[in-house]
C-alpha atoms as a PDB file:
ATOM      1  CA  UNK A   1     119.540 -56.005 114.538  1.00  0.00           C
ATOM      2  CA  UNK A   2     116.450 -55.183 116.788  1.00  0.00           C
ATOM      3  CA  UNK A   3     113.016 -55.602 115.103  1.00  0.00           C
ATOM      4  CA  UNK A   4     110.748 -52.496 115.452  1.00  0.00           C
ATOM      5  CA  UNK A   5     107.272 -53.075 117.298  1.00  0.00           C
ATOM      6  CA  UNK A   6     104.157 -50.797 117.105  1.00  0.00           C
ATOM      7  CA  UNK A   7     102.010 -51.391 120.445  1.00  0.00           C
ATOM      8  CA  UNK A   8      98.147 -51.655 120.485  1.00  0.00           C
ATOM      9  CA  UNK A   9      98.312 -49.557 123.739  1.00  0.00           C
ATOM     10  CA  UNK A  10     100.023 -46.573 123.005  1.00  0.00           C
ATOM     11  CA  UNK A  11      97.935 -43.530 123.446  1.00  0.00           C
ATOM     12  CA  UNK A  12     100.934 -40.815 122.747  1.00  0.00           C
ATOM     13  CA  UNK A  13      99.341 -39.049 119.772  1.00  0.00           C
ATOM     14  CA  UNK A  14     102.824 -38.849 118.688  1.00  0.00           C
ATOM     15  CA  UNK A  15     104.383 -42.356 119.369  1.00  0.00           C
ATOM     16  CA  UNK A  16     105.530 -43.976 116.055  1.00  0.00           C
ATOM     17  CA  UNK A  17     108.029 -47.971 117.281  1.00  0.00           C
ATOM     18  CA  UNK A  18     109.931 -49.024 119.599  1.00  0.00           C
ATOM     19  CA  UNK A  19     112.826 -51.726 119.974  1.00  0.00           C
ATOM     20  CA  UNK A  20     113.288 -52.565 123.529  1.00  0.00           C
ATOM     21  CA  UNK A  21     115.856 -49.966 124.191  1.00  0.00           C
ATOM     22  CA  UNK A  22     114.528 -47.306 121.846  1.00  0.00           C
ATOM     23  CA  UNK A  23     111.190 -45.336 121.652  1.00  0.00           C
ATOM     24  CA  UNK A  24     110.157 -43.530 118.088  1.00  0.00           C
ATOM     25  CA  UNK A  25     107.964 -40.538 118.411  1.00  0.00           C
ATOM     26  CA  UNK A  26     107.317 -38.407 115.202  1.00  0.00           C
ATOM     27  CA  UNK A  27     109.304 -35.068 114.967  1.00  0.00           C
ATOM     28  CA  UNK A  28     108.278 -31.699 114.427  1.00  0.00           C
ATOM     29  CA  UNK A  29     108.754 -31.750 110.797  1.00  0.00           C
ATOM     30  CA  UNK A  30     106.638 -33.682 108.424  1.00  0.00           C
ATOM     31  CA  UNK A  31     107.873 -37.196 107.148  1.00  0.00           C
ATOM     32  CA  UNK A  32     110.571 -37.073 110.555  1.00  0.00           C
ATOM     33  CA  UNK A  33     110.740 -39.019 113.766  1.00  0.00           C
ATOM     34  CA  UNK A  34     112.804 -38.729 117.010  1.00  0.00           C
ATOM     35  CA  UNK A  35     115.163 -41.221 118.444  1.00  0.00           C
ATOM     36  CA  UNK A  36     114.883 -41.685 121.924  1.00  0.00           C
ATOM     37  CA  UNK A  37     117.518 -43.926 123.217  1.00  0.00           C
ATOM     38  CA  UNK A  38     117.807 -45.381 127.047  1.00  0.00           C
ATOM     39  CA  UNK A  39     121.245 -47.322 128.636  1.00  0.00           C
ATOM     40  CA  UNK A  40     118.086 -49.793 129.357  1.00  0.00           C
ATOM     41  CA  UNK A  41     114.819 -51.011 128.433  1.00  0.00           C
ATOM     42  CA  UNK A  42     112.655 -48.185 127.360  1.00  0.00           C
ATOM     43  CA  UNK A  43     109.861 -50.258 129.049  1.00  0.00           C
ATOM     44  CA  UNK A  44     109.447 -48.169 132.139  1.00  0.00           C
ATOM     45  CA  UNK A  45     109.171 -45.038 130.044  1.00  0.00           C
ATOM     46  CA  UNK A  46     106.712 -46.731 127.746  1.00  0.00           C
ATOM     47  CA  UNK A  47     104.367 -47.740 130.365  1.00  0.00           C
ATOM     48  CA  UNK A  48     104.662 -44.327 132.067  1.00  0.00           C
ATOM     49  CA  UNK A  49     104.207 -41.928 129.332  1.00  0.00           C
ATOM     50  CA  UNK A  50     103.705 -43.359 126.043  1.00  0.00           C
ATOM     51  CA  UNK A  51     100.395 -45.928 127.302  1.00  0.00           C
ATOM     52  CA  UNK A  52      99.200 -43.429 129.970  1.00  0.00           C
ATOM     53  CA  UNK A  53     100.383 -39.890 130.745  1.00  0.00           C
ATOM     54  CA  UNK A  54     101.547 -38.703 127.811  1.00  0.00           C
ATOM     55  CA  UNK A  55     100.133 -35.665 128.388  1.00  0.00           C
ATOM     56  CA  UNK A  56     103.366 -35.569 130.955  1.00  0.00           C
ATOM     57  CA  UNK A  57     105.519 -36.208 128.844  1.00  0.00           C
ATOM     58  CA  UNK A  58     108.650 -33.793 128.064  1.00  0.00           C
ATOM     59  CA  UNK A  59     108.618 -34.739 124.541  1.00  0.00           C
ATOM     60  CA  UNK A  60     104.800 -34.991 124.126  1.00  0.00           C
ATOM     61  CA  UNK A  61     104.251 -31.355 125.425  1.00  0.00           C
ATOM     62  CA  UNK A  62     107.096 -29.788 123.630  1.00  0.00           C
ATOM     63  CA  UNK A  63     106.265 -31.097 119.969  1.00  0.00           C
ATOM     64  CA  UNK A  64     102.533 -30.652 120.904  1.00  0.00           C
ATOM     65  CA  UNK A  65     102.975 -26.582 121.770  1.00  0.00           C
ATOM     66  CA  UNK A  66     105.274 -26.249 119.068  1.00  0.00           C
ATOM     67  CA  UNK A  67     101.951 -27.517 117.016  1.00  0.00           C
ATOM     68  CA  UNK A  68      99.471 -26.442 119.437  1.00  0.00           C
ATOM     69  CA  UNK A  69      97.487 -23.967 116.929  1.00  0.00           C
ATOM     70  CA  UNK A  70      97.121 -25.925 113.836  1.00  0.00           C
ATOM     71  CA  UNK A  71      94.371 -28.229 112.897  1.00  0.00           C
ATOM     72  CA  UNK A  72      94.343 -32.181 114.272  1.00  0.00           C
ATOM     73  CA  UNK A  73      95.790 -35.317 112.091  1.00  0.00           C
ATOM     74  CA  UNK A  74      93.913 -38.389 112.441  1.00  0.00           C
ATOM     75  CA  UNK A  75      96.235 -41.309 113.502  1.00  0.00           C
ATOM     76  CA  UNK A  76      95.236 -44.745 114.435  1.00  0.00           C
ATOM     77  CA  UNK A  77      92.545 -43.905 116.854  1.00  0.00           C
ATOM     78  CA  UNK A  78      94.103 -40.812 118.043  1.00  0.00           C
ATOM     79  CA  UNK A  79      94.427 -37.117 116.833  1.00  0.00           C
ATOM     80  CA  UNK A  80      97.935 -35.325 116.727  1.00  0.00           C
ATOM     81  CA  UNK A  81      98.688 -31.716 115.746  1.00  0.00           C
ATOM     82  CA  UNK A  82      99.001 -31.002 112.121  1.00  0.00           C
ATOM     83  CA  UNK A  83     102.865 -30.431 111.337  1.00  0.00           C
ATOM     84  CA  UNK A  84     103.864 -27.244 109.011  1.00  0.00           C
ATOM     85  CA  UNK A  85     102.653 -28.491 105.121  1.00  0.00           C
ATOM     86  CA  UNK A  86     100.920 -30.893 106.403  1.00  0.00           C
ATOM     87  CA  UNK A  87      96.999 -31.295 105.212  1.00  0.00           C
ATOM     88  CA  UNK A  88      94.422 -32.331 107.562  1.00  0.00           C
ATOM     89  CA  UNK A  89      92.615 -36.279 106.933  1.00  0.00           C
END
């Protein structure tokens, strides 16, 4: 069984682990997270998206409009988009 990893350089507001073949973002709905599996190493995607343009990133834009008028989480050293119920830090 793969061990999950949280890395020090992710910048993804809404990056959560990773196994080497699997990246966790949070979901849309509070307390959830998204699955995203690859045939191989989810390194390139990582490096791409998750530690640099997330902003680019399908995922990234489409859970951050779906949040994109509520008030900011603090996470780590980032800020997300508040999910529904959800009080602000």
């Amino acid at each position: 069984m793969a061990h999950n990893y949280v890395s020090p350089h992710a910048l993804c507001p809404f990056y959560s682990q990773e196994q080497p073949r699997v990246l966790f973002c949070e979901g849309p709905f509070p307390g959830s997270s998204l699955r995203l599996g690859f045939r191989g190493s989810a390194k390139a995607h990582k490096q791409r998206y998750c530690c640099a343009e997330w902003e680019d990133c399908p995922l990234a834009r489409m859970l951050w409009a779906e949040h994109d008028a509520g008030p900011m989480i603090e996470r780590k050293d980032r800020l997300r988009p508040a999910m529904a119920g959800e009080q602000k830090l």
